[in-house]
Protein backbone atom coordinates (compact mmCIF):
# COMPACT_ATOMS: atom_id res chain seq x y z
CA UNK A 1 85.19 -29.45 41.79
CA UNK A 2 83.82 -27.45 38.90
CA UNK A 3 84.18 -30.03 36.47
CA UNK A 4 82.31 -32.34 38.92
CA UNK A 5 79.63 -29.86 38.89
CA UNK A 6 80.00 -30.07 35.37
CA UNK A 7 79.29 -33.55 34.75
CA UNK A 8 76.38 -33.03 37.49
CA UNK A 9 74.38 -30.48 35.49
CA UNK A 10 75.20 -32.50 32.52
CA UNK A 11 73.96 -35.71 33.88
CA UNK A 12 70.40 -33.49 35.36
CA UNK A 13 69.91 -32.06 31.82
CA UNK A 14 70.23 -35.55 29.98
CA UNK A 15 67.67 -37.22 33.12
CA UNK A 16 65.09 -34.48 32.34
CA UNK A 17 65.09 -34.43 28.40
CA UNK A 18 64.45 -38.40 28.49
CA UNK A 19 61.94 -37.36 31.09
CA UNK A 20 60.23 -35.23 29.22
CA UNK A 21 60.39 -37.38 25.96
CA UNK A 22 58.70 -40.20 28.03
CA UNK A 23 56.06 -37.87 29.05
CA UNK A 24 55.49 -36.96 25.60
CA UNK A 25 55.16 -40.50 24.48
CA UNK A 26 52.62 -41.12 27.03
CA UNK A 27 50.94 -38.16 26.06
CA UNK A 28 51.25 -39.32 22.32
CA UNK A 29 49.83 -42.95 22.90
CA UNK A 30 47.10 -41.63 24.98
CA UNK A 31 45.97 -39.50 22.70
CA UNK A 32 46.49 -42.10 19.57
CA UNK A 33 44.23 -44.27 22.20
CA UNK A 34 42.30 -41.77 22.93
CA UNK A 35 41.33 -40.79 18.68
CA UNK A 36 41.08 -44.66 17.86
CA UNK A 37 38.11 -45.48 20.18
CA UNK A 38 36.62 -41.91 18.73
CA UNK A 39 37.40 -43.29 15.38
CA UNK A 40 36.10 -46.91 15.43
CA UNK A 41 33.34 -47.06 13.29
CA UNK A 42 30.64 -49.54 15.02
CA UNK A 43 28.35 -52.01 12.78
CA UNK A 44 24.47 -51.73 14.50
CA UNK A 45 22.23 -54.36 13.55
CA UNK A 46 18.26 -53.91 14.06
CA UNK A 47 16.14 -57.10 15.16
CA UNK A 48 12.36 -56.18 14.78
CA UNK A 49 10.97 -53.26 11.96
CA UNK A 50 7.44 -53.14 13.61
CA UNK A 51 8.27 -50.09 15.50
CA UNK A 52 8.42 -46.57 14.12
CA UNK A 53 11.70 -46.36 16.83
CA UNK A 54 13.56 -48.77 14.04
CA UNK A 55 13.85 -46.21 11.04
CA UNK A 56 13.78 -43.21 13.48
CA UNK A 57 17.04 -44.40 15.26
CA UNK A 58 18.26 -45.75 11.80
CA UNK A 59 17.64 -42.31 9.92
CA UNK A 60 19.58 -40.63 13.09
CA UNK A 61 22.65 -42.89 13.24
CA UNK A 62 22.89 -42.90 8.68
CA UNK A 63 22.86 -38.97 8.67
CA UNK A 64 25.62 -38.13 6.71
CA UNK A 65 25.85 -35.27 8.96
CA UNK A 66 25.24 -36.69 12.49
CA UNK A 67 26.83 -34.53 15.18
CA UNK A 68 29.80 -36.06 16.74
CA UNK A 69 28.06 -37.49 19.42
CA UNK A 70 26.11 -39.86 17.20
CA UNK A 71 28.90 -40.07 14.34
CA UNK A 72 30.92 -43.29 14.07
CA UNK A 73 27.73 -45.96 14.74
CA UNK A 74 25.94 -46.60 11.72
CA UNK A 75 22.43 -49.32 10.89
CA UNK A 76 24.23 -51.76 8.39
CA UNK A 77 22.02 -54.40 9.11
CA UNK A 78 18.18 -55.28 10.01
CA UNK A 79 16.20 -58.49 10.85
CA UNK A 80 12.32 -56.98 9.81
CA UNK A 81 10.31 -59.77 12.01
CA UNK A 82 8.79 -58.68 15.27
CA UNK A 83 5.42 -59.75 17.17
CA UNK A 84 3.75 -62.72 15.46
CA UNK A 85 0.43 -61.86 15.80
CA UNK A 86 -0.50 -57.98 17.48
CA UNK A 87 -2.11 -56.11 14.20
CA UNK A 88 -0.56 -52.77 15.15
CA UNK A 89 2.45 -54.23 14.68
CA UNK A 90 2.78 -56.52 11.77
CA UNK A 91 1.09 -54.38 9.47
CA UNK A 92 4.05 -51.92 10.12
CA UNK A 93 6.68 -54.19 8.72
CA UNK A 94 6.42 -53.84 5.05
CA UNK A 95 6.53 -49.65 5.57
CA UNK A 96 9.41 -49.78 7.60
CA UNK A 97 11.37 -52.28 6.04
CA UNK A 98 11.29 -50.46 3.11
CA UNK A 99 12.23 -47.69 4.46
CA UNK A 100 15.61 -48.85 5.87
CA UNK A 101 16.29 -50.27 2.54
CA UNK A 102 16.06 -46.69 1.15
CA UNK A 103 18.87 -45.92 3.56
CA UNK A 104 21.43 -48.77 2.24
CA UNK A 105 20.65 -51.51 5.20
CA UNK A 106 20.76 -54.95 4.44
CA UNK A 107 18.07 -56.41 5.12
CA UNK A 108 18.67 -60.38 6.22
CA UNK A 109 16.94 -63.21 7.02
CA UNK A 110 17.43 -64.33 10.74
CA UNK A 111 19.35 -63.31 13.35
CA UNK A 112 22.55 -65.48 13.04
CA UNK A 113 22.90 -63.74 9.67
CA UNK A 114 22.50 -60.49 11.66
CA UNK A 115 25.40 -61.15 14.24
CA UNK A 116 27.86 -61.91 11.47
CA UNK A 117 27.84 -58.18 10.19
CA UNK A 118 27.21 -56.00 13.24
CA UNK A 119 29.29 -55.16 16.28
CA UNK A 120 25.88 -53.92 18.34
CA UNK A 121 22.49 -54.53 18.39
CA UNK A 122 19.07 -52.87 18.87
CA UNK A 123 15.98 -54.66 19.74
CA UNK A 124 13.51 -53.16 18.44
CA UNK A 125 10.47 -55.79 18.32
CA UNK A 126 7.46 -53.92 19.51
CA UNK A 127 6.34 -56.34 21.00
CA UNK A 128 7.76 -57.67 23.83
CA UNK A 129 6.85 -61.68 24.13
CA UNK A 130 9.86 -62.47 21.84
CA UNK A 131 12.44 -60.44 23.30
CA UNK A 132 13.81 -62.75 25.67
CA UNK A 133 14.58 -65.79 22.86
CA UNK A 134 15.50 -62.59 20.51
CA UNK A 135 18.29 -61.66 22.77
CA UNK A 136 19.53 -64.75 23.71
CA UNK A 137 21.58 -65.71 20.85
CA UNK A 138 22.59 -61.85 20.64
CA UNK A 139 24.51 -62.36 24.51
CA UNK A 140 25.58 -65.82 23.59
CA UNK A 141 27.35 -64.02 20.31
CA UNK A 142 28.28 -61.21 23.23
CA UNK A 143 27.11 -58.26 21.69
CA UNK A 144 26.20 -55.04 23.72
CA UNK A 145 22.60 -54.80 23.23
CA UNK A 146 19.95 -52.02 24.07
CA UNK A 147 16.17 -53.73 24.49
CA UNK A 148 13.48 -50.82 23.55
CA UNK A 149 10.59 -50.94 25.96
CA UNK A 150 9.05 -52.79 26.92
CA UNK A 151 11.95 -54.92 27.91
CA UNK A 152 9.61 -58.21 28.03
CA UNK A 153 5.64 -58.74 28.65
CA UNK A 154 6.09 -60.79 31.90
CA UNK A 155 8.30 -59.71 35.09
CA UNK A 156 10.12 -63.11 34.86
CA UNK A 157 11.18 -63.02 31.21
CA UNK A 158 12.65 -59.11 31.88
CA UNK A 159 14.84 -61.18 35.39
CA UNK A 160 15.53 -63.84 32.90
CA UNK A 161 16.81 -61.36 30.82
CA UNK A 162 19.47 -59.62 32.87
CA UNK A 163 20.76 -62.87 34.62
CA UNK A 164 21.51 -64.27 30.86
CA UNK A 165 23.35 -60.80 30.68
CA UNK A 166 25.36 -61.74 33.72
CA UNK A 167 25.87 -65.04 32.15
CA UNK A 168 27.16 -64.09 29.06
CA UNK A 169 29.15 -61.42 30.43
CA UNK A 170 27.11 -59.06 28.04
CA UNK A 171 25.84 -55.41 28.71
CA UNK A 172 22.39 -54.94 28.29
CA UNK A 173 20.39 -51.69 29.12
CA UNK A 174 16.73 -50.91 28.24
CA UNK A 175 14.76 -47.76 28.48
CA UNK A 176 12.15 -45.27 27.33
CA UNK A 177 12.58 -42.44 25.14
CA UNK A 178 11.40 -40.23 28.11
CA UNK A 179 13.71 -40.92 30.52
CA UNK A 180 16.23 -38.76 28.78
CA UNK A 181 13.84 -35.34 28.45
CA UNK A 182 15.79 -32.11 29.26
CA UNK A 183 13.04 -31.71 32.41
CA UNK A 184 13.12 -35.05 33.70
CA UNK A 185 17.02 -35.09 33.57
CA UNK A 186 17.40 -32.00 35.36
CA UNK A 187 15.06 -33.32 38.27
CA UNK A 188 17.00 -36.75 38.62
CA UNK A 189 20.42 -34.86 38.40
CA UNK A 190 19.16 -32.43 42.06
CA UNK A 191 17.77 -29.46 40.65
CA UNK A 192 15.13 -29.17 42.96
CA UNK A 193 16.96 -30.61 45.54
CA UNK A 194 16.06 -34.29 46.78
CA UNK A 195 12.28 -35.35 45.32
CA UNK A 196 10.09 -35.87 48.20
CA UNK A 197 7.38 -37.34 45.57
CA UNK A 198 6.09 -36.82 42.09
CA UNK A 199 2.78 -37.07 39.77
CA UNK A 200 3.64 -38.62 36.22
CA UNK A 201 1.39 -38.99 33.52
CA UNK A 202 0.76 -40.23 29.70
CA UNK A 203 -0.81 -42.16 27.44
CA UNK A 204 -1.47 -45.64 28.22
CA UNK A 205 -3.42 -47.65 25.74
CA UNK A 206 -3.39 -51.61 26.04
CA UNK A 207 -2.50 -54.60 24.24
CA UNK A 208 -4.46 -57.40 25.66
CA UNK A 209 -1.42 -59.40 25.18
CA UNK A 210 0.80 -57.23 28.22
CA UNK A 211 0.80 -56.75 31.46
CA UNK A 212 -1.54 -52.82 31.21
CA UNK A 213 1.23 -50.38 32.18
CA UNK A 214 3.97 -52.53 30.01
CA UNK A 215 2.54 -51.53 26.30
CA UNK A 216 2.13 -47.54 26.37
CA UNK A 217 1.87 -46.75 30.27
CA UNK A 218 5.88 -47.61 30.26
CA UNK A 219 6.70 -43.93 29.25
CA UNK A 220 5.17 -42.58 32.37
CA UNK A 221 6.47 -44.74 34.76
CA UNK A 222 10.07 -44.86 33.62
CA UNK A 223 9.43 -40.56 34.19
CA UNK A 224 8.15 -41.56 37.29
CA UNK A 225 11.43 -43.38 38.15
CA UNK A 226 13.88 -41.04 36.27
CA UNK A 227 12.32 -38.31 38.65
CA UNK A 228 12.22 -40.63 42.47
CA UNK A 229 14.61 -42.93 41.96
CA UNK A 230 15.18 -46.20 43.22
CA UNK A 231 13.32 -47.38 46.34
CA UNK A 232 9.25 -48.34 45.90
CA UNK A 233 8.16 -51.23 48.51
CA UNK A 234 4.64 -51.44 47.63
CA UNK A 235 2.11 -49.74 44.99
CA UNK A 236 -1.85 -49.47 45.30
CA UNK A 237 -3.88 -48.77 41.88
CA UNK A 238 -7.10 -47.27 42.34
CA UNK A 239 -10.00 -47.42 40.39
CA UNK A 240 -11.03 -44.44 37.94
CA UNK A 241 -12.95 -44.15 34.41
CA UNK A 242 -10.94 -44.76 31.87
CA UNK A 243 -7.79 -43.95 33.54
CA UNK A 244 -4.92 -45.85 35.27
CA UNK A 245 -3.88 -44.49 38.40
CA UNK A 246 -1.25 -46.23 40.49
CA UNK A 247 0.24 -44.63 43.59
CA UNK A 248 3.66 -46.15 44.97
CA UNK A 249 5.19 -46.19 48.61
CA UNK A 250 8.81 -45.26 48.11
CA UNK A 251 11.68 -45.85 51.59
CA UNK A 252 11.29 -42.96 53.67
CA UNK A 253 7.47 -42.21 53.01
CA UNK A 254 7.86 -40.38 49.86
CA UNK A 255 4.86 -40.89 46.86
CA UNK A 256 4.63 -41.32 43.71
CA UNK A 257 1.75 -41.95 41.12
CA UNK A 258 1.00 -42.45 37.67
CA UNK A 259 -1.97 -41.52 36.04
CA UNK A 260 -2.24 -42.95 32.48
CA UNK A 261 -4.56 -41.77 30.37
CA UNK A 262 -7.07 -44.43 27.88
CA UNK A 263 -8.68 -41.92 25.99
CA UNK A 264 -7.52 -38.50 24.52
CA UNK A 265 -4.34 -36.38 23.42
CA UNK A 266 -3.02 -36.40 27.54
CA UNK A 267 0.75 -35.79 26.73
CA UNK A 268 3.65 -36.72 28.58
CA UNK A 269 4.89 -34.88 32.00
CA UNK A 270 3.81 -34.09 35.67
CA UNK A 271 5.04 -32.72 38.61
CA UNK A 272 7.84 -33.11 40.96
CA UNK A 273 7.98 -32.01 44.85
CA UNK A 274 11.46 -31.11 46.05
CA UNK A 275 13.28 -29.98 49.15
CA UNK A 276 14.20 -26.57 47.09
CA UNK A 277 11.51 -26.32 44.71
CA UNK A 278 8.16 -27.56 42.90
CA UNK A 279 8.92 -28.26 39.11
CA UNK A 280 7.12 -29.74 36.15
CA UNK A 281 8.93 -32.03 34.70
CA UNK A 282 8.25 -30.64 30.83
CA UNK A 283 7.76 -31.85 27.52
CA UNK A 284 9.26 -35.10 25.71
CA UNK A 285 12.39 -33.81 24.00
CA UNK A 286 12.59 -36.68 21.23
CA UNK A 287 14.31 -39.95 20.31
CA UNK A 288 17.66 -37.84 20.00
CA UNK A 289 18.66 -37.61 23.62
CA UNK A 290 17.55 -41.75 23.72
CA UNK A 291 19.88 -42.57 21.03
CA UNK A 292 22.84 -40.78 22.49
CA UNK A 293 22.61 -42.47 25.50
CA UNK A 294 22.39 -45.18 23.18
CA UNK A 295 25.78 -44.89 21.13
CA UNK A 296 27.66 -43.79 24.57
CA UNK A 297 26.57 -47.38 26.08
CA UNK A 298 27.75 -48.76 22.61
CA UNK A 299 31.07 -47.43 22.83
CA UNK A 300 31.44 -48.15 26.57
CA UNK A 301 29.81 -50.57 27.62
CA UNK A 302 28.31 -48.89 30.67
CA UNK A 303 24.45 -49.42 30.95
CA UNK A 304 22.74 -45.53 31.68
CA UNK A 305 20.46 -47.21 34.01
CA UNK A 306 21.11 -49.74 36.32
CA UNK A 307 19.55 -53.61 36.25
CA UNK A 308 18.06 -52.94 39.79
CA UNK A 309 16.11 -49.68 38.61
CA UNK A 310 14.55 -51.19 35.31
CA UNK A 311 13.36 -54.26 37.33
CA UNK A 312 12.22 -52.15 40.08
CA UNK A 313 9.87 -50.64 37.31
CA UNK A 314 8.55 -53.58 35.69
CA UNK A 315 7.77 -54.74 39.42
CA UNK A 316 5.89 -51.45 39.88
CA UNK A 317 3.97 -52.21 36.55
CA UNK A 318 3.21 -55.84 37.71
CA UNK A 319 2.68 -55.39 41.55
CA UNK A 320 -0.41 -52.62 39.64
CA UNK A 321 -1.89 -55.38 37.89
CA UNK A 322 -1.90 -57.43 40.90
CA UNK A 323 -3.18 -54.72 43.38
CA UNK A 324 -6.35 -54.53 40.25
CA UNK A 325 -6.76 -58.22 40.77
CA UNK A 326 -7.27 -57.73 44.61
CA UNK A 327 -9.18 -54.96 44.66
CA UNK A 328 -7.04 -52.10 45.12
CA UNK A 329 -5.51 -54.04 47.68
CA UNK A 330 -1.09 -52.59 48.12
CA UNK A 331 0.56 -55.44 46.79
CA UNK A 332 4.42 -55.49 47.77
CA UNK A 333 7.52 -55.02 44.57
CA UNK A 334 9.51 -57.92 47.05
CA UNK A 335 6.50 -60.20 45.98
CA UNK A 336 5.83 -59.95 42.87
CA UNK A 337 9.48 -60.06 42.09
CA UNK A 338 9.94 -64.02 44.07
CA UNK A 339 7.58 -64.62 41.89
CA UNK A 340 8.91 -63.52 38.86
CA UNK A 341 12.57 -64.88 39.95
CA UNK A 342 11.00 -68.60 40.06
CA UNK A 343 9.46 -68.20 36.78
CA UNK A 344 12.84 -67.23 35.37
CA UNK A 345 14.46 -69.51 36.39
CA UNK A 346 12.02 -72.45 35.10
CA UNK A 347 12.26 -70.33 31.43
CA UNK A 348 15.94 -70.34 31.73
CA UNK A 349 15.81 -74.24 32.27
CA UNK A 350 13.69 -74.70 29.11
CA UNK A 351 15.78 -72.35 26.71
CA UNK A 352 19.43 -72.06 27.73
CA UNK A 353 20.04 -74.63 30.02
């Protein structure tokens, strides 16, 4: 009896030290996982150096000492041409393509040469006419790819965008710099409770070449949106000296405008309306938080904001045009976006059948 006791207790004591070693294996190629995706080190490329985002986000990701968050993605690689013809623009080029060759990137001479040296790409092309044959041949070569506002200059081109996304099996993600303030984050993630409506302002100069909200007024809207949410049916813009003011109709009867501002220093911010609390939504906190978000989509493949909330803005930006057109007239998101799905779909015909 004792010795069968014996052999029991031996037998437990063998079962739970190869237990245990299997645990610590798992543990040990988890964590080997685990450093390895930490470690990779991923090759950005750059298409378009007429924006002053391009050596910003290229002097932020080449620090030698980048904090771990940014660490690990690096600019090895830019394409300089961006709009052919806005002034604002193409004058930059020279500047800034210089000044990414200060910082060791390669500077190369189309696109295809781009995709052979870079894991990820950022589209950078101020203007925003050639981003959707700019990205194309970035999903076809199916590499993650962040599109810096304005995501397109027509409603159909920014649809046409995502469903070649879907196509390609590519993630894609585009946003504003001021989606990721410390104040506008805090609102969207319930500080104040759930937003019953908001007042969002900042500059908004135009390019005769965009939709008016699409060129500057994009930075207030996309606070707008951090701040409400998903959800506008229809928006109304209403007539004012040299300002922009568009109010939107949200599910549930909550508003929200946007008041962008021609003339003058006006800033970026406004005001949110809470269940718990009234709150200004504060100051822009830099490209930083931006380019975090950034790197994190890089690595993961998870877009920060969602297809159906970055069209939902660009309809909000086109249904204001439209409601100018008509008067002041509300003009329904659901009908400007048909519209902009047929027109997508004809582009899509012509350039990637």
């Amino acid at each position: 009896m004792k010795d069968h006791q014996r052999t029991l207790s031996g037998s437990s004591a063998w079962t739970l030290a190869c237990l245990a070693a299997v645990a610590c294996l798992v543990v040990s190629v988890s964590s080997a996982a685990a450093l390895g995706q930490e470690a990779r080190q991923l090759r950005a490329g750059i298409i378009g150096l007429d924006t002053s985002h391009a050596p910003a986000f290229a002097k932020l990701l080449n620090d030698p000492n980048a904090p771990p968050e940014l660490a690990g993605c690096r600019v090895v690689a830019a394409y300089p041409k961006g709009s052919p013809d806005i002034e604002s623009s193409v004058s930059r080029v020279p500047k800034y393509t210089a000044d990414l060759e200060a910082m060791g990137v390669e500077i190369v001479p189309s696109i295809d040469a781009l995709l052979k040296v870079v894991d990820v790409v950022f589209l950078e092309t101020n203007d925003g006419r050639p981003h959707l044959e700019q990205s194309l041949p970035v999903m076809r070569a199916g590499k993650p790819l962040f599109i810096d506002k304005p995501i397109a200059a027509s409603l159909g081109d920014a649809v046409a965008i995502f469903e070649s996304a879907r196509k390609y099996k590519v993630p894609v993600f585009s946003s504003s710099s001021l989606r990721f303030a410390e104040g506008a984050q805090q609102i969207r993630g319930g500080a104040i409770g759930k937003v019953l409506g908001c007042e969002a302002h900042s500059p908004c100069s135009l390019e005769a070449t965009h939709p008016d909200l699409y060129w500057y007024g994009i930075h207030g809207v996309e606070t707008l949106f951090t701040c409400m949410g998903t959800g506008c049916q229809q928006v109304t813009r209403v007539a004012a000296p040299n300002q922009d003011v568009v109010v939107g109709l949200w599910e549930g009867g909550r508003i929200g405008s946007f008041r962008g501002i021609r003339e003058g220093q006006s800033g970026y911010g406004g005001l949110a309306f809470g269940q718990k609390a009234v709150q200004p939504i504060g100051a822009y906190g830099g490209y930083k938080p931006l380019v975090v978000e950034i790197v994190k989509f890089f690595r993961t493949g998870e877009p920060p904001v969602s297809e159906a909330e970055t069209l939902e803005i660009y309809a909000f930006m086109s249904a204001a045009d439209e409601s100018k057109r008509r008067g002041g007239s509300p003009v329904t998101l659901e009908s400007v976006l048909a519209a902009a799905r047929q027109q997508a779909a004809e582009t899509l015909a012509r350039l990637d059948p």
